[in-house]
PDB file of N, CA and C in Angstrom:
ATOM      1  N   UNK A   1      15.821  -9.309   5.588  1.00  0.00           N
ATOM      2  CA  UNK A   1      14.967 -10.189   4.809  1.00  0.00           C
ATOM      3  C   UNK A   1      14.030  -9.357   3.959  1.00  0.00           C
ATOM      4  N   UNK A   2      13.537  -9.978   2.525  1.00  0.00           N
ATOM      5  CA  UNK A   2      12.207  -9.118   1.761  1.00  0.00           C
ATOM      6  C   UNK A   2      11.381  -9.710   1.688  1.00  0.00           C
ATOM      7  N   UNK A   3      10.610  -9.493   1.600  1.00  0.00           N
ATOM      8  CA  UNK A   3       9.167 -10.516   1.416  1.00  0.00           C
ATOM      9  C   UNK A   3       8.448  -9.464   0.241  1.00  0.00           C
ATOM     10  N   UNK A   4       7.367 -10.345  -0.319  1.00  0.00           N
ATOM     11  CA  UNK A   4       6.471  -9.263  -1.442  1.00  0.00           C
ATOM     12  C   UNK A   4       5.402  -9.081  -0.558  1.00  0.00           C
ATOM     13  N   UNK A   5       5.037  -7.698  -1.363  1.00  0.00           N
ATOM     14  CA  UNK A   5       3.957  -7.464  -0.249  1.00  0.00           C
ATOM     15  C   UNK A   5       2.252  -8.722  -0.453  1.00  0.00           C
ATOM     16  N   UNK A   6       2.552  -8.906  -1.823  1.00  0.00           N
ATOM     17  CA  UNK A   6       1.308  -9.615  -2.371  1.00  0.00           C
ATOM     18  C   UNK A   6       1.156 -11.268  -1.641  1.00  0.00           C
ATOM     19  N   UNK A   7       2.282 -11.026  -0.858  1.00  0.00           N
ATOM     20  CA  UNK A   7       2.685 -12.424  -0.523  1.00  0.00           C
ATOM     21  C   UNK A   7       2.095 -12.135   1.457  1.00  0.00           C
ATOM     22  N   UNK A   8       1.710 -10.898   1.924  1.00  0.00           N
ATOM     23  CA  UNK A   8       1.623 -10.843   3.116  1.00  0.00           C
ATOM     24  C   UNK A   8       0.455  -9.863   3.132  1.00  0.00           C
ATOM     25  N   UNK A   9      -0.344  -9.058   2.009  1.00  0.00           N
ATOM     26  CA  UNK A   9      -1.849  -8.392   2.541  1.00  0.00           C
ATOM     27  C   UNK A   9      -3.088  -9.346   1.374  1.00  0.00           C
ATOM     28  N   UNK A  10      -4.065  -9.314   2.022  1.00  0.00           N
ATOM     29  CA  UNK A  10      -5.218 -10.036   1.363  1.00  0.00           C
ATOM     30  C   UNK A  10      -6.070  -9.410   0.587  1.00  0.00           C
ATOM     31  N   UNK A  11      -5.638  -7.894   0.689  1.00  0.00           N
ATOM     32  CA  UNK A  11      -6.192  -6.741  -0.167  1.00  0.00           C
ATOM     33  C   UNK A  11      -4.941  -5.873  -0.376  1.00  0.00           C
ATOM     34  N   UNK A  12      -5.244  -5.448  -1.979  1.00  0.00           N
ATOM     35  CA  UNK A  12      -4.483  -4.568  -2.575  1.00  0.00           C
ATOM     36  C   UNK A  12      -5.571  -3.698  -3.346  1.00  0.00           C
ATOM     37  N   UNK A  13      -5.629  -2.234  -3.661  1.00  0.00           N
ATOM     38  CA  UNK A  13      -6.986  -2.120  -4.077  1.00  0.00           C
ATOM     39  C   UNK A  13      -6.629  -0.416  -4.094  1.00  0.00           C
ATOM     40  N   UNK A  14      -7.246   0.483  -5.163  1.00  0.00           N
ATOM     41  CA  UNK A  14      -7.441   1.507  -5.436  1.00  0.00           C
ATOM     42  C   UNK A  14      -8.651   1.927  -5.608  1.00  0.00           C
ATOM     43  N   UNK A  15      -8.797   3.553  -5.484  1.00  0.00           N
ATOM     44  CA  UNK A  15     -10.266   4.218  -5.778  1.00  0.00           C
ATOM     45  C   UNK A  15      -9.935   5.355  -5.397  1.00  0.00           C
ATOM     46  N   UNK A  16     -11.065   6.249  -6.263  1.00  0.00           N
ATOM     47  CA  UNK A  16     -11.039   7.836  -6.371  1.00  0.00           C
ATOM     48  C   UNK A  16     -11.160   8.001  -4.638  1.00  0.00           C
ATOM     49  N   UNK A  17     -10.874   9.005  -4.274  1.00  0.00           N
ATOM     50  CA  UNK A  17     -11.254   9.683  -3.195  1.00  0.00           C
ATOM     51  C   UNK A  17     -11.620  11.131  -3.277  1.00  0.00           C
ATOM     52  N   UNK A  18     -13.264  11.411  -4.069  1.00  0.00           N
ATOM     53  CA  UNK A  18     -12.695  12.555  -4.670  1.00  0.00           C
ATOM     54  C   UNK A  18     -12.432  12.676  -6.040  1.00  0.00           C
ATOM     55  N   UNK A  19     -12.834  13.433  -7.075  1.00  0.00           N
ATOM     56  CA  UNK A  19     -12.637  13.373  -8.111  1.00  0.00           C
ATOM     57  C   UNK A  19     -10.781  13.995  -8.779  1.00  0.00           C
ATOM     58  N   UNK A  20     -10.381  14.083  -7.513  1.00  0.00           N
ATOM     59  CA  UNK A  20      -9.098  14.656  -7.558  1.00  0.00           C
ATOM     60  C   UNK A  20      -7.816  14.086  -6.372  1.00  0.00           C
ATOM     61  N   UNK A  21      -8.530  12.825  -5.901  1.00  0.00           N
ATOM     62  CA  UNK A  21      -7.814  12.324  -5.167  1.00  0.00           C
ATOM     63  C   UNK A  21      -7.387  10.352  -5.441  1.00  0.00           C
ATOM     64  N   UNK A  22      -6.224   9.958  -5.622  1.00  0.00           N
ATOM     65  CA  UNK A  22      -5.930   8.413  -5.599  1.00  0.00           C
ATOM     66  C   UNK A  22      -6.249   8.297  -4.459  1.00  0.00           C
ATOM     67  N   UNK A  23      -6.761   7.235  -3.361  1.00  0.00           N
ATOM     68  CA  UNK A  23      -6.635   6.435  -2.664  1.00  0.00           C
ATOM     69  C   UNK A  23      -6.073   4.861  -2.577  1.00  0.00           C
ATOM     70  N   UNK A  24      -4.669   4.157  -1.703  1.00  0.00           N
ATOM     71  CA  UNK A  24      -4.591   3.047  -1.796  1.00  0.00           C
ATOM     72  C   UNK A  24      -4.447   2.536  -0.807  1.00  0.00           C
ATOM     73  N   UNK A  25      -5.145   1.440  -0.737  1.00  0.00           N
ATOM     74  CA  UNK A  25      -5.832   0.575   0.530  1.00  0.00           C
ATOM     75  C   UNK A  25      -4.567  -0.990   0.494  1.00  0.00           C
ATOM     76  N   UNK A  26      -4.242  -1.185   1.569  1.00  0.00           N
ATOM     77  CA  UNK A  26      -3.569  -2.373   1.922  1.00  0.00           C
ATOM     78  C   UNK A  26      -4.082  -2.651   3.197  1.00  0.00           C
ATOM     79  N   UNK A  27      -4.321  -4.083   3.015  1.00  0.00           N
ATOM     80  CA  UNK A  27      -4.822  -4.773   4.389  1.00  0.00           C
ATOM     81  C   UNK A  27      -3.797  -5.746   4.634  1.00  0.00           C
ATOM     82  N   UNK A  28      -3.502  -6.210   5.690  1.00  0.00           N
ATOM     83  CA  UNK A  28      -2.404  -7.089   5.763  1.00  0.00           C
ATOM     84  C   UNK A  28      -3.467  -8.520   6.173  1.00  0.00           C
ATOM     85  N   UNK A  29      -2.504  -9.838   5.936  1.00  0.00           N
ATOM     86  CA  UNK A  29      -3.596 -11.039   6.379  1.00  0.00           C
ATOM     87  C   UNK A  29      -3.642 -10.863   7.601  1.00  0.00           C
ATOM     88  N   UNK A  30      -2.224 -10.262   8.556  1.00  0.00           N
ATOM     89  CA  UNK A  30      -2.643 -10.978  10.065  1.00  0.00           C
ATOM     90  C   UNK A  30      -2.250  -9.778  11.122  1.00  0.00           C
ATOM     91  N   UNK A  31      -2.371  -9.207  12.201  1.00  0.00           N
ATOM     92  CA  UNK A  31      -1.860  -8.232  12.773  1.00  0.00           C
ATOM     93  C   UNK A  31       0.049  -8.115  13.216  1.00  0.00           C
ATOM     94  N   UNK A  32       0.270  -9.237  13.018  1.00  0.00           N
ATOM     95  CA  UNK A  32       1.666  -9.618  12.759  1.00  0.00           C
ATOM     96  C   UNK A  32       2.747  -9.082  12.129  1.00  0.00           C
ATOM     97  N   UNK A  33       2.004  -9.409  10.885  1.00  0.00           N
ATOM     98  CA  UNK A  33       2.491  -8.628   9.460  1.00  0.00           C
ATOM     99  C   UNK A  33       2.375  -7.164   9.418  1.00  0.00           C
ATOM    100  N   UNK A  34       1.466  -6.744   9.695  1.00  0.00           N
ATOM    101  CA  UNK A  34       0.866  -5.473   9.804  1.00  0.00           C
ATOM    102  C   UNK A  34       1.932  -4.853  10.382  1.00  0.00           C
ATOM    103  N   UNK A  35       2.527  -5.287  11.667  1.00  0.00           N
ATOM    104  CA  UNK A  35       2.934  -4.640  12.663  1.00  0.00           C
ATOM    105  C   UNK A  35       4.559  -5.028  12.228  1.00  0.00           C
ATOM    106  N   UNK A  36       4.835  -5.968  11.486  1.00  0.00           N
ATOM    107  CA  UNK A  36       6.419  -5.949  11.053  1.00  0.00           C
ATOM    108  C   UNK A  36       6.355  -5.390   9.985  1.00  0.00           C
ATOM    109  N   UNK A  37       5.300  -4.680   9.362  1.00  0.00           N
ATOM    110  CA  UNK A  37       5.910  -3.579   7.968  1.00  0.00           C
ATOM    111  C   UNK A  37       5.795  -2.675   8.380  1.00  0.00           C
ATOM    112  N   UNK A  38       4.767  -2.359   9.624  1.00  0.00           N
ATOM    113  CA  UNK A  38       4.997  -0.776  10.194  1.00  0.00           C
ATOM    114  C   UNK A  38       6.009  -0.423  10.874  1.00  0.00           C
ATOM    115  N   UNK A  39       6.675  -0.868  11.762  1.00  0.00           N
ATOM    116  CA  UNK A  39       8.220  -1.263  12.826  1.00  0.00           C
ATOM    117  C   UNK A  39       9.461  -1.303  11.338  1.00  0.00           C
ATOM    118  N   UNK A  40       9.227  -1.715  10.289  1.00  0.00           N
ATOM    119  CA  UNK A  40       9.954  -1.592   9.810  1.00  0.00           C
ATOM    120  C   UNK A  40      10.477  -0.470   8.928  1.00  0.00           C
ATOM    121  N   UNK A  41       9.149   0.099   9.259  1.00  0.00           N
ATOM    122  CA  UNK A  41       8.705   1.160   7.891  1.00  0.00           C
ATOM    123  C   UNK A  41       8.970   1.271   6.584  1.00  0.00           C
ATOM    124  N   UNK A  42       8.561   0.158   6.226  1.00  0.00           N
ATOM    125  CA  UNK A  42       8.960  -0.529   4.368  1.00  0.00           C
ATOM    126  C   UNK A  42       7.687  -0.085   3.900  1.00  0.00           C
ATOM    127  N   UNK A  43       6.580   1.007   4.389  1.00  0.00           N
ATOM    128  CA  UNK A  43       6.170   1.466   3.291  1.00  0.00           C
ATOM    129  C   UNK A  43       5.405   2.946   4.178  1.00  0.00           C
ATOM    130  N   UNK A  44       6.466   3.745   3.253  1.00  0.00           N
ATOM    131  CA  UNK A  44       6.730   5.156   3.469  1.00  0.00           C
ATOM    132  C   UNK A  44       6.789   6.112   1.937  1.00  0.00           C
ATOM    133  N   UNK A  45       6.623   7.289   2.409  1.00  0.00           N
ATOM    134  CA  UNK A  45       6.580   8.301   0.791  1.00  0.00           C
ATOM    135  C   UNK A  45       7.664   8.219   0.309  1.00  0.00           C
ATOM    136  N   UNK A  46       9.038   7.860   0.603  1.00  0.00           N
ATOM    137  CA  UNK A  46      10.220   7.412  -0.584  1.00  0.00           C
ATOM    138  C   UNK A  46       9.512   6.533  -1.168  1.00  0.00           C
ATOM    139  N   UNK A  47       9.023   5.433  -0.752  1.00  0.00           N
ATOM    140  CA  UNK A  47       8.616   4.435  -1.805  1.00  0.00           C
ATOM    141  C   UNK A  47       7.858   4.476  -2.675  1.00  0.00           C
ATOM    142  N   UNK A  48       6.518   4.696  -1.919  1.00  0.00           N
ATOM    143  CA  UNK A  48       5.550   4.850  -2.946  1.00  0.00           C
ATOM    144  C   UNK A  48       5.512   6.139  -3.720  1.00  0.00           C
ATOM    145  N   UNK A  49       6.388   7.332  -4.240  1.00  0.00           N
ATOM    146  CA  UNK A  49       7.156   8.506  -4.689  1.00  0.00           C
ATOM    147  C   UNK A  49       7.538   7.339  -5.967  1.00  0.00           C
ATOM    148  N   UNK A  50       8.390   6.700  -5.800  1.00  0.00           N
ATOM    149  CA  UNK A  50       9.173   5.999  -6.470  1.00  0.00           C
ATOM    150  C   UNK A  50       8.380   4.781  -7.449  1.00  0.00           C
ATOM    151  N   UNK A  51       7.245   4.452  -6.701  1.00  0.00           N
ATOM    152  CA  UNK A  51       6.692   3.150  -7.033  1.00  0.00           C
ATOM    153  C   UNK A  51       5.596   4.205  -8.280  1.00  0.00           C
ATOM    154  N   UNK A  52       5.102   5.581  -8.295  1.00  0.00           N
ATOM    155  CA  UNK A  52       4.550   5.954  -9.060  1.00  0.00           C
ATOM    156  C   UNK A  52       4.846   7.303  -9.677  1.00  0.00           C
ATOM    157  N   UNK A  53       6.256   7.209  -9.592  1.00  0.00           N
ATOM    158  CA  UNK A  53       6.679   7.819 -10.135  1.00  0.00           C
ATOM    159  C   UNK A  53       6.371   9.326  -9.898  1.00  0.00           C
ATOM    160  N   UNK A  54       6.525   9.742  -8.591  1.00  0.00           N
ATOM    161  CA  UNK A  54       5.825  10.680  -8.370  1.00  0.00           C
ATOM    162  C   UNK A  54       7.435  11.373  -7.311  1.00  0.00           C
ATOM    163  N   UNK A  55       6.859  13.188  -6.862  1.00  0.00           N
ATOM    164  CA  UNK A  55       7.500  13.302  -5.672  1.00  0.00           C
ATOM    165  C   UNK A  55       7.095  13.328  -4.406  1.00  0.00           C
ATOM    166  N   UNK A  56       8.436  12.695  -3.234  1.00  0.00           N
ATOM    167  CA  UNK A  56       7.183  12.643  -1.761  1.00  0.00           C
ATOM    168  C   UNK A  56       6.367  14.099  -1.561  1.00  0.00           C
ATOM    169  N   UNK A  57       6.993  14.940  -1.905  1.00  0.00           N
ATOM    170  CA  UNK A  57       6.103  15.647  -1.046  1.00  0.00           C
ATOM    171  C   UNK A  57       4.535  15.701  -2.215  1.00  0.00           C
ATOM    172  N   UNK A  58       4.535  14.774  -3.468  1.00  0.00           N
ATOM    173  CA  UNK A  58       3.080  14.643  -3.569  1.00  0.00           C
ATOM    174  C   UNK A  58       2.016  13.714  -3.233  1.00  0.00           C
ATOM    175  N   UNK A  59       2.813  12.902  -2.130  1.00  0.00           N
ATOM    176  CA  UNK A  59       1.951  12.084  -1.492  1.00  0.00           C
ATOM    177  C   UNK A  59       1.686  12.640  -0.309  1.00  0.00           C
ATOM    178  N   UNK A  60       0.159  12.888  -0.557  1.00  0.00           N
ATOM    179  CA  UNK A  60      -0.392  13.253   0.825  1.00  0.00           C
ATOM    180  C   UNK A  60      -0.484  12.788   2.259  1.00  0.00           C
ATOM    181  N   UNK A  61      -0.577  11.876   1.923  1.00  0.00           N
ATOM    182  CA  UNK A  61      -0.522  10.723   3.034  1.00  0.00           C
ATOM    183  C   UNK A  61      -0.437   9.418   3.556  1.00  0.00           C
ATOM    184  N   UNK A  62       0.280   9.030   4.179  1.00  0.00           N
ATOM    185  CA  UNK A  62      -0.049   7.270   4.343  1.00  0.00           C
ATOM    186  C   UNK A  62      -0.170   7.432   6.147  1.00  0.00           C
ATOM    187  N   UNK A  63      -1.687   6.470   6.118  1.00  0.00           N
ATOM    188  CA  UNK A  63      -2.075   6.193   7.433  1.00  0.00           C
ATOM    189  C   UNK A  63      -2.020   4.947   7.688  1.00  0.00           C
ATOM    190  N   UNK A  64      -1.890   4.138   8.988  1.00  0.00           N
ATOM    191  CA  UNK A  64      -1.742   2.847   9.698  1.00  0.00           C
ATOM    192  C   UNK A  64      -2.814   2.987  10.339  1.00  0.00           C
ATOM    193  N   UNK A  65      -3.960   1.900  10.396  1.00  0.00           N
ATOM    194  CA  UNK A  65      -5.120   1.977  11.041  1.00  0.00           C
ATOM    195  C   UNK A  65      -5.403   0.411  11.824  1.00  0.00           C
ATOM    196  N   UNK A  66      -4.382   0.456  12.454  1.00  0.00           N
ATOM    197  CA  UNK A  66      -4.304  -0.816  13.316  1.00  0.00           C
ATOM    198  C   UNK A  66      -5.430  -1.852  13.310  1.00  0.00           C
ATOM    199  N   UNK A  67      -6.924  -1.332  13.736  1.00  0.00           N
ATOM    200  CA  UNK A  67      -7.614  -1.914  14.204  1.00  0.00           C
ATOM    201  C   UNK A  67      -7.864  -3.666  13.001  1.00  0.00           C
ATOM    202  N   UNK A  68      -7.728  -2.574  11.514  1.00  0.00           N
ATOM    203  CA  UNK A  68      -7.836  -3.078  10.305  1.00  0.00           C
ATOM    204  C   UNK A  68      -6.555  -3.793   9.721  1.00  0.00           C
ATOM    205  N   UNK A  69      -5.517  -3.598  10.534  1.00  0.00           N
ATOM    206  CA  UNK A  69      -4.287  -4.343  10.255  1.00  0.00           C
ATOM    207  C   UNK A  69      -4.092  -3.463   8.574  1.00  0.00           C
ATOM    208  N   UNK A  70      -4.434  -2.382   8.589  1.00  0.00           N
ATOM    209  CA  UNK A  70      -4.302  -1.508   7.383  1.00  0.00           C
ATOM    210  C   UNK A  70      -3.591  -0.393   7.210  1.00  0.00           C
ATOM    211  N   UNK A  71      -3.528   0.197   6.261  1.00  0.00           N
ATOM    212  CA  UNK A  71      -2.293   1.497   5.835  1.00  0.00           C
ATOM    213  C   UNK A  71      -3.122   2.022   4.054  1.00  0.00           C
ATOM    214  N   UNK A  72      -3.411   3.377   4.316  1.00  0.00           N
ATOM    215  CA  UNK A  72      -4.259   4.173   3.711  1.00  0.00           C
ATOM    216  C   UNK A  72      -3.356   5.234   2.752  1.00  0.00           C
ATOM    217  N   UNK A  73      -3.004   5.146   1.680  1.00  0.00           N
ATOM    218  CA  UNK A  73      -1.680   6.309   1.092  1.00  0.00           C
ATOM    219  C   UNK A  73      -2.843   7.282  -0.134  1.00  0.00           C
ATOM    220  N   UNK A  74      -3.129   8.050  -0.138  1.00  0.00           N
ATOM    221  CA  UNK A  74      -3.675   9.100  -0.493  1.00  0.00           C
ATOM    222  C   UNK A  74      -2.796   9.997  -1.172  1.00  0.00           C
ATOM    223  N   UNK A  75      -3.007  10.373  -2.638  1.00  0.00           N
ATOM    224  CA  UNK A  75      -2.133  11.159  -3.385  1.00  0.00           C
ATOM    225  C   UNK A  75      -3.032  11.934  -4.091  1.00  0.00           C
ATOM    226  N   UNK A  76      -2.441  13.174  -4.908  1.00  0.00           N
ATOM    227  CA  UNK A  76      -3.542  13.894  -6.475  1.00  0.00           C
ATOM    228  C   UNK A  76      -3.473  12.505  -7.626  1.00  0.00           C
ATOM    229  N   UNK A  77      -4.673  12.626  -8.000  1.00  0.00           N
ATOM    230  CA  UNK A  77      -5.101  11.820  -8.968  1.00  0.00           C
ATOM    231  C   UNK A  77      -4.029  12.982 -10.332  1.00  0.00           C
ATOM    232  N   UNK A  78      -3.444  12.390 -11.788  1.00  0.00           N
ATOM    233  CA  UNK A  78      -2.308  12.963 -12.209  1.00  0.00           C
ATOM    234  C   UNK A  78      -3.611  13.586 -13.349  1.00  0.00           C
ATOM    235  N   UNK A  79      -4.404  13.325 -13.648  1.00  0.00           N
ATOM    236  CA  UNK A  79      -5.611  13.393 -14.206  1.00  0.00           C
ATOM    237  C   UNK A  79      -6.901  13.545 -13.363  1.00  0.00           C
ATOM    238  N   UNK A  80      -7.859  14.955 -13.059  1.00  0.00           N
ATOM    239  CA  UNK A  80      -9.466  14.786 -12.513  1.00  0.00           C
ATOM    240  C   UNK A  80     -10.041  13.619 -13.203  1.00  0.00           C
ATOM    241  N   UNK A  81     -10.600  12.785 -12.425  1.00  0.00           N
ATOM    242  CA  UNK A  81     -12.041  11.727 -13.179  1.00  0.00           C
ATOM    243  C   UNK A  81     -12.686  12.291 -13.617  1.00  0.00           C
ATOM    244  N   UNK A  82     -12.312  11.739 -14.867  1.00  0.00           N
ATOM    245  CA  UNK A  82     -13.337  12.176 -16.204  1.00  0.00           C
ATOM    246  C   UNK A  82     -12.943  13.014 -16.962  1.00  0.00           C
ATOM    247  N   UNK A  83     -11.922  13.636 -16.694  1.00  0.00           N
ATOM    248  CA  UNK A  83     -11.676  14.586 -17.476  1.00  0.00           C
ATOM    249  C   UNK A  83     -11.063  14.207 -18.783  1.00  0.00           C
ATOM    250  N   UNK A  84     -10.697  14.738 -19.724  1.00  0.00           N
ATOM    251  CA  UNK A  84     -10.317  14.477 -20.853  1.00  0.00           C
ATOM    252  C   UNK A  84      -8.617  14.082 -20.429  1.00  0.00           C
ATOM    253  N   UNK A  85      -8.825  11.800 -21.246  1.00  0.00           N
ATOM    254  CA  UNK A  85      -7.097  11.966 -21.086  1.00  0.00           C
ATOM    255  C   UNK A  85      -7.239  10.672 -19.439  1.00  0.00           C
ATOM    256  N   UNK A  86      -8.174  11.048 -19.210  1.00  0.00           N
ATOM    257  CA  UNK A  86      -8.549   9.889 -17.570  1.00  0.00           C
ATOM    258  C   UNK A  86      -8.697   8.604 -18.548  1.00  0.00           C
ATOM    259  N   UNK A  87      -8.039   7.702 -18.228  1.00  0.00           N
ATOM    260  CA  UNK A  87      -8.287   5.871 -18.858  1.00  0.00           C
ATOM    261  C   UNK A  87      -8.731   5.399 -17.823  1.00  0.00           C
ATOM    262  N   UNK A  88      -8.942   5.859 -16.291  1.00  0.00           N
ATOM    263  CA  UNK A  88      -9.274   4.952 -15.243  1.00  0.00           C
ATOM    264  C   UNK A  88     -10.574   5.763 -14.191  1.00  0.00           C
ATOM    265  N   UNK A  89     -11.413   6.101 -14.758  1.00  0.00           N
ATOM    266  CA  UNK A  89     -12.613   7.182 -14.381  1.00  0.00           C
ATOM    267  C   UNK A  89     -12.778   6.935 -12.459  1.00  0.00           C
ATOM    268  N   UNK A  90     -12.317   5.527 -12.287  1.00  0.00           N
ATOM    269  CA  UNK A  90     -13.201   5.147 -11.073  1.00  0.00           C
ATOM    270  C   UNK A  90     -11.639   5.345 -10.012  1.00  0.00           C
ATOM    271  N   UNK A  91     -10.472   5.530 -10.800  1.00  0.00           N
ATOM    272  CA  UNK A  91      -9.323   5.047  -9.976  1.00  0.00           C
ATOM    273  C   UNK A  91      -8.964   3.600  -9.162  1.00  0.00           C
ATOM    274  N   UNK A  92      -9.361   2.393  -9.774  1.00  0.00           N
ATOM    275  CA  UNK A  92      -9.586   1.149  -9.259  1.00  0.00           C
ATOM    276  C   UNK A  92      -8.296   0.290 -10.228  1.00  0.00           C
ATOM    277  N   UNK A  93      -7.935   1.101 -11.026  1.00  0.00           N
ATOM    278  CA  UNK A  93      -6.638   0.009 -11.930  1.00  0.00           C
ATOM    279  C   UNK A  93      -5.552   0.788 -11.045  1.00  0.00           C
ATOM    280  N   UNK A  94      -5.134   1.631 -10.325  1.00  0.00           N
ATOM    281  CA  UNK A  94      -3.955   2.440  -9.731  1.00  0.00           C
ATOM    282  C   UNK A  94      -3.354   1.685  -8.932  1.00  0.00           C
ATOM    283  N   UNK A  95      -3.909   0.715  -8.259  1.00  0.00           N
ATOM    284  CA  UNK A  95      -3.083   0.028  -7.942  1.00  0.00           C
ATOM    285  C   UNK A  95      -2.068  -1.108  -8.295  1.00  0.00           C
ATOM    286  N   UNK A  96      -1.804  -1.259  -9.144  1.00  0.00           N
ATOM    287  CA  UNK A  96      -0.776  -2.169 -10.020  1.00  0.00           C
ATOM    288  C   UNK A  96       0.780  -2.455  -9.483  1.00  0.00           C
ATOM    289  N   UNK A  97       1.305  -0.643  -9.214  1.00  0.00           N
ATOM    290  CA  UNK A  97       2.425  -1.202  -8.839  1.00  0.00           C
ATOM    291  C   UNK A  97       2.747  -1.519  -7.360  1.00  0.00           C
ATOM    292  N   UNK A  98       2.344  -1.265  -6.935  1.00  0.00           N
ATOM    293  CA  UNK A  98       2.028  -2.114  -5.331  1.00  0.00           C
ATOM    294  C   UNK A  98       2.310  -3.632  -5.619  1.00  0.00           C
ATOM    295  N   UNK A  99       1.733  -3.995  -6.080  1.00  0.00           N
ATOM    296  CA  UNK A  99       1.821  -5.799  -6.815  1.00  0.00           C
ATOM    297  C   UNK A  99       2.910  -6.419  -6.995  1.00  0.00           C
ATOM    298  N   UNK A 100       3.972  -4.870  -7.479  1.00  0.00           N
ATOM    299  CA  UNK A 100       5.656  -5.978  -7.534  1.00  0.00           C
ATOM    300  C   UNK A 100       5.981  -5.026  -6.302  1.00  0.00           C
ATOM    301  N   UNK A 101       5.909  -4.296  -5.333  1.00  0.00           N
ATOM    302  CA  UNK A 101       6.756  -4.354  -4.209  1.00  0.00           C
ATOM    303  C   UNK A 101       7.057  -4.914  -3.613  1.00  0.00           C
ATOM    304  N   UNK A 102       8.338  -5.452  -3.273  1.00  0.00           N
ATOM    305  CA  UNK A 102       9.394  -5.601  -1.995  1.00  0.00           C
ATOM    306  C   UNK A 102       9.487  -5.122  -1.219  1.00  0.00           C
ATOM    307  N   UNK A 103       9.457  -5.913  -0.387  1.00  0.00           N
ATOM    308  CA  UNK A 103      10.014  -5.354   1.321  1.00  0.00           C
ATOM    309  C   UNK A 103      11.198  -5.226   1.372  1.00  0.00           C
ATOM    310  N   UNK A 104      11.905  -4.265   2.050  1.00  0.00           N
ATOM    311  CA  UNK A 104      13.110  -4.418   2.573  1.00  0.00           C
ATOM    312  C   UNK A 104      12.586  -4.670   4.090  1.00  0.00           C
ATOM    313  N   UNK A 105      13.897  -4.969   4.948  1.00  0.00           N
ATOM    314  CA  UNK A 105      14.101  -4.837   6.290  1.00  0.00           C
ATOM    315  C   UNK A 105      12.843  -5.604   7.270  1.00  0.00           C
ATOM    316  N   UNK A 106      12.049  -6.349   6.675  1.00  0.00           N
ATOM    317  CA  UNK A 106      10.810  -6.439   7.361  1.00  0.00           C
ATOM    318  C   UNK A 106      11.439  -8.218   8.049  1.00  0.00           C
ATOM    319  N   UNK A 107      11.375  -8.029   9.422  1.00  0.00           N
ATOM    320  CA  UNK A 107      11.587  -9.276   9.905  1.00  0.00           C
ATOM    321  C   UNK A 107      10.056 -10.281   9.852  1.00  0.00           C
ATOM    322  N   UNK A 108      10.451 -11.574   9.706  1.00  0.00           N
ATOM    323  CA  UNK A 108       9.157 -12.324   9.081  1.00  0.00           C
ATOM    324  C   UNK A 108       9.371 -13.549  10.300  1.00  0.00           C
ATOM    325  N   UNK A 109       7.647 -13.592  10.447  1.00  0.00           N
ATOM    326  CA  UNK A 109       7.344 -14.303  11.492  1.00  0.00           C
ATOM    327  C   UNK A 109       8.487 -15.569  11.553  1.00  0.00           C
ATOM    328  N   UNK A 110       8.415 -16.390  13.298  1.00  0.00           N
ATOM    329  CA  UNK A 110       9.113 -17.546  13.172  1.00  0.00           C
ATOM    330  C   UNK A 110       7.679 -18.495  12.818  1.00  0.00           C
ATOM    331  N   UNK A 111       8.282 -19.655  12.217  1.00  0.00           N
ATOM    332  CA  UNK A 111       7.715 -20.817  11.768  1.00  0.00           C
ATOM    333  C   UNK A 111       6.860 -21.010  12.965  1.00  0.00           C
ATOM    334  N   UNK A 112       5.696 -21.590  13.282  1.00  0.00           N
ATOM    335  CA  UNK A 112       5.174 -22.546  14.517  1.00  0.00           C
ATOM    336  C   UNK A 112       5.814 -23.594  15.036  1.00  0.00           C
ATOM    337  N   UNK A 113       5.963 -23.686  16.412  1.00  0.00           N
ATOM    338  CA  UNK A 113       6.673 -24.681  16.772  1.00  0.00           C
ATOM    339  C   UNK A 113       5.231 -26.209  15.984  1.00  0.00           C
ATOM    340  N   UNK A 114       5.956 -27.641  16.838  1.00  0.00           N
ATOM    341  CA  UNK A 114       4.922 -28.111  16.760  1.00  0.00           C
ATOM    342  C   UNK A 114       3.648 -28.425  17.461  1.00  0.00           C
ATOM    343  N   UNK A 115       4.549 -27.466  18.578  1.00  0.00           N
ATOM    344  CA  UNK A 115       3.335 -27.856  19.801  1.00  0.00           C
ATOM    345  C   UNK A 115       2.287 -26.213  19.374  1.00  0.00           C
ATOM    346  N   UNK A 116       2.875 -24.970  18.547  1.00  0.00           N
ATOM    347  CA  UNK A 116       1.845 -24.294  18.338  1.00  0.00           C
ATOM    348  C   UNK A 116       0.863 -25.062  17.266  1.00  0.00           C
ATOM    349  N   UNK A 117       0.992 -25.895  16.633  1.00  0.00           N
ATOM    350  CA  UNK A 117       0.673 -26.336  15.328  1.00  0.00           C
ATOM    351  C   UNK A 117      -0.657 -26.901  15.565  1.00  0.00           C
TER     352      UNK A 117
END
């Protein structure tokens, strides 16, 4: 099954980390979700490599921070803030293509019965 991701976190969201670092923040709505994109691992450095056009090994990192039902991907900014040639000083528009990702493989909750309802 795919699902979009815009369709399953309540935050999508970028910012400098660092005048030399992207940061991108995903929160999922429910610990559910959270936990069927991590089990599934539909979002890993092939992807987001791909989603910005970048190579994995220049993504530094992606973290899962359970508590937050969140996942933290940290890359080089392709431009320092501010420097001559930067259109996004604060790193807060970087997140865009996140917005059309697809899931692959991510199994999606069952419906509520009616007695959960």
């Amino acid at each position: 099954m795919t699902v979009r991701l815009v369709d399953i976190a309540s935050v999508i969201r970028s910012k400098n980390a660092g005048p030399g670092k992207l940061t991108l923040d995903i929160i999922f709505i429910s610990a559910e979700w959270f936990e069927r994109v991590m089990a599934a691992g539909s979002v890993n450095k092939t992807v987001i490599a791909r989603l910005y056009g970048r190579r994995e090994d220049e993504i530094d990192s992606i973290i899962a921070f359970p508590p937050a039902w969140a996942v933290k991907i940290t890359m080089p900014r392709r431009i320092v803030s501010g420097d001559v040639g930067d259109t996004d000083i604060y790193g807060a528009q970087q997140h865009a293509p996140l917005l059309e990702l697809v899931l692959e493989e991510v199994q999606c909750p069952a419906a509520p019965s009616r007695a959960e309802a």
